[in-house]
Protein backbone atom coordinates (compact mmCIF):
# COMPACT_ATOMS: atom_id res chain seq x y z
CA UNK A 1 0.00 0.00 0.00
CA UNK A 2 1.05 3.86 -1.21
CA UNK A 3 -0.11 6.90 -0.01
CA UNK A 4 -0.94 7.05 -3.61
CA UNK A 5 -3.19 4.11 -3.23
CA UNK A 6 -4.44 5.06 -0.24
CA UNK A 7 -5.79 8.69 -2.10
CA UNK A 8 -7.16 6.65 -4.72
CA UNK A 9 -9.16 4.37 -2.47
CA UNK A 10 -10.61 7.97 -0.78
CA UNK A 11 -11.17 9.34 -4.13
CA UNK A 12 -13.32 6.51 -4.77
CA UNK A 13 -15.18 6.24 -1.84
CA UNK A 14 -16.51 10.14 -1.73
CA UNK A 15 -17.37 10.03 -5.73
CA UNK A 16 -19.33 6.04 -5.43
CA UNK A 17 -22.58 6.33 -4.42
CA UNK A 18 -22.24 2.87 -3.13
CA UNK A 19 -19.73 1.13 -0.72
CA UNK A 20 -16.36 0.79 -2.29
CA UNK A 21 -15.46 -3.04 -1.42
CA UNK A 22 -12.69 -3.35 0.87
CA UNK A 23 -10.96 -6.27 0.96
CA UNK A 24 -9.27 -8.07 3.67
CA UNK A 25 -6.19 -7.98 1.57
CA UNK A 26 -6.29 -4.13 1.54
CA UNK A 27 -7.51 -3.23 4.82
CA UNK A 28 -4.41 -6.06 6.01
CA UNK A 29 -2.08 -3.46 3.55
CA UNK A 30 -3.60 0.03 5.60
CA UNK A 31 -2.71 -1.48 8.33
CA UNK A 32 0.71 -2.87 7.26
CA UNK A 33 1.36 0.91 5.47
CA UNK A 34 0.63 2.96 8.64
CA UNK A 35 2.90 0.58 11.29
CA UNK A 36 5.71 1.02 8.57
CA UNK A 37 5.34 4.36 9.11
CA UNK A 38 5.68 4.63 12.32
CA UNK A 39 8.29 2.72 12.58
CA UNK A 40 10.51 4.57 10.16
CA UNK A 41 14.05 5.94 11.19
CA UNK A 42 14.85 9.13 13.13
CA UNK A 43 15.91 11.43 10.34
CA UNK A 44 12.74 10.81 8.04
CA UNK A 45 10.78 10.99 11.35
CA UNK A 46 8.96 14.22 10.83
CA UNK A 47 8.36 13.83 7.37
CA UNK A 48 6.73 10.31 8.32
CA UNK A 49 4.53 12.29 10.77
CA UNK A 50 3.26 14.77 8.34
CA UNK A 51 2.37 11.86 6.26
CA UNK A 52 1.09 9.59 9.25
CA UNK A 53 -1.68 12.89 9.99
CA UNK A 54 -2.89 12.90 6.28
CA UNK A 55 -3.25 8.99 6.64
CA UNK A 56 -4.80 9.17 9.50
CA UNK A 57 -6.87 11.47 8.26
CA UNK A 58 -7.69 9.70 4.90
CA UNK A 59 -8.79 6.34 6.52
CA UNK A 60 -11.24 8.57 9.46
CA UNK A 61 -12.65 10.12 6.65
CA UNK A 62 -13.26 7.33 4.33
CA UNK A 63 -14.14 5.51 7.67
CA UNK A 64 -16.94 8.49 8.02
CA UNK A 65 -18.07 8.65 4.23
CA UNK A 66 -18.97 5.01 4.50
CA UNK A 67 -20.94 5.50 7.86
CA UNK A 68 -22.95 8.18 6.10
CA UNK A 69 -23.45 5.48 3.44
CA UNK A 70 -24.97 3.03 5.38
CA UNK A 71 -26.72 4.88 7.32
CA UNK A 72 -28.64 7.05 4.36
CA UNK A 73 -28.79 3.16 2.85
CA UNK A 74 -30.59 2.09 6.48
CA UNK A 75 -32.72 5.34 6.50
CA UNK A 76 -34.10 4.30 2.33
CA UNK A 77 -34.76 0.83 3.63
CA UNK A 78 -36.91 1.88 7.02
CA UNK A 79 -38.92 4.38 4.99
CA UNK A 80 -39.57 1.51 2.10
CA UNK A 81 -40.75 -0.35 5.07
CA UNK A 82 -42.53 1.95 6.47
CA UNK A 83 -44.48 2.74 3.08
CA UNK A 84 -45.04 -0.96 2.51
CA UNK A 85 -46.60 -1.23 6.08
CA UNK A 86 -49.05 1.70 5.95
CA UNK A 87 -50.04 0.70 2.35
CA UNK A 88 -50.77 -2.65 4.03
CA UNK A 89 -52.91 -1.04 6.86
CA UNK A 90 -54.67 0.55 4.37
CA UNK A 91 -55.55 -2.63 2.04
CA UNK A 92 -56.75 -4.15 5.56
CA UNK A 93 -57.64 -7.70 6.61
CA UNK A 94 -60.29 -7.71 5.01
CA UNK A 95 -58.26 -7.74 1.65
CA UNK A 96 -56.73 -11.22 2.49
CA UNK A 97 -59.82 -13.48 3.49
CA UNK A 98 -60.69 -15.08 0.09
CA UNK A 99 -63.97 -16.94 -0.68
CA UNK A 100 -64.57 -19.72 -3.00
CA UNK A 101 -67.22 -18.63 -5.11
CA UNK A 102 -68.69 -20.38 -8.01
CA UNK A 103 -69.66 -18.17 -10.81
CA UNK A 104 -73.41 -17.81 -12.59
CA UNK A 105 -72.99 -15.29 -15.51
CA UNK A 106 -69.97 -14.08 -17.33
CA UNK A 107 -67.91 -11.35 -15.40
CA UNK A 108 -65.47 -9.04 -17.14
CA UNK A 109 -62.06 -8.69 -15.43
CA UNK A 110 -61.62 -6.16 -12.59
CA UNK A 111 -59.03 -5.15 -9.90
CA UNK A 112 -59.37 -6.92 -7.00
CA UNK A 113 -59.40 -5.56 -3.34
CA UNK A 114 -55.83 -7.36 -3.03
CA UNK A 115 -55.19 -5.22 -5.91
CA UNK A 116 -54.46 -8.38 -8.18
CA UNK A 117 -56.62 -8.58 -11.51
CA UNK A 118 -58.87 -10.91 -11.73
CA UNK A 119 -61.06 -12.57 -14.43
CA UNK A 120 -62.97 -12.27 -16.74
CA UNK A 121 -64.83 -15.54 -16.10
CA UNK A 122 -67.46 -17.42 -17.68
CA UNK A 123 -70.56 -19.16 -16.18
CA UNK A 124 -69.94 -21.96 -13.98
CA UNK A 125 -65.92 -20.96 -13.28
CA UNK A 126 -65.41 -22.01 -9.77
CA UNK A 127 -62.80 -19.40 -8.64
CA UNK A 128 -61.12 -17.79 -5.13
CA UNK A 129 -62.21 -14.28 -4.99
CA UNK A 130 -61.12 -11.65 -1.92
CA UNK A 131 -63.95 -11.33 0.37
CA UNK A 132 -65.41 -8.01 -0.54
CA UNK A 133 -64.94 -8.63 -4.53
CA UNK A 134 -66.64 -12.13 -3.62
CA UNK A 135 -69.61 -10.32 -1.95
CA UNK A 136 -70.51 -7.60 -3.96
CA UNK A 137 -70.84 -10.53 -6.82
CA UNK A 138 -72.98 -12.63 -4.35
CA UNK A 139 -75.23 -9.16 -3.94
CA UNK A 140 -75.43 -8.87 -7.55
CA UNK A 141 -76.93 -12.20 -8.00
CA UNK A 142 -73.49 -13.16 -10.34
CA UNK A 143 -72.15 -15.84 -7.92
CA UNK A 144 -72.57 -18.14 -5.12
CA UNK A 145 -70.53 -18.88 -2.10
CA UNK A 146 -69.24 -22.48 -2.32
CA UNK A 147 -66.58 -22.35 1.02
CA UNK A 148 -65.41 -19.70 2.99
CA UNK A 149 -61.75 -19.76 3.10
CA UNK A 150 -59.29 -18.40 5.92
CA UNK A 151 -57.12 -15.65 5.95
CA UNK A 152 -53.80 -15.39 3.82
CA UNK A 153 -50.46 -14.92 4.87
């Protein structure tokens, strides 16, 4: 490992919009790079040190670019959850009960209240329905319940 390499890696890391992989290999060669310099002779001593405090400061800040990463990455997730959840609430249990229904006259296709598409059918289809789409059928006088069916997971 170079300083050289060490910029690059940096360079990388603020301009990716993604974690930079970091192998074992290479965080084995940081760690190698920075003992060397510490342990370099007297006379290149205070050169070393000006170089230890920018690679110091390199690997915090690539160290600190990547927690910002993963934590705008964790925050993305949690708020897809969280979307996912309340569109959930809103769709309601009653969305997932489904009713065996068998069908009388033809029905053109329709969005269910699962928000899956369903038919269009024919007379006699025997089909799983939600409950509400199954009961505003039954109301209409289009189908008939056959077996009442539990809810989904």
């Amino acid at each position: 490992m170079s300083y050289k390499k060490l910029l690059e890696l940096w360079i990388n890391e603020r301009e990716s919009k993604e974690l930079v992989e970091l192998s074992k290999e290479t965080i084995e060669e940081l760690k190698n790079y920075l003992e060397s310099l510490e342990e370099m002779e007297d006379e290149l001593k205070e050169l070393r040190e000006i170089e230890i405090q920018r690679v110091k400061w390199l690997l915090n800040n690539i160290k600190q670019i990547r927690r910002e990463k993963i934590i705008k990455k964790m925050m993305e997730k949690a708020e897809i959850d969280d979307f996912f959840s309340k569109l959930n609430l809103t769709l309601g249990k009653r969305a997932t009960k489904k009713i065996l229904v068998r069908i009388l006259q033809d029905v053109p296709s329709f969005v269910g209240a699962d928000m899956k598409i369903y038919g269009p059918y024919k007379a006699e289809d025997v089909v799983l329905l939600p409950e509400q789409n199954a009961e505003a059928l039954i109301k209409r006088g289009m189908a008939i319940i056959i077996e009442r069916g539990n809810d989904e997971v």
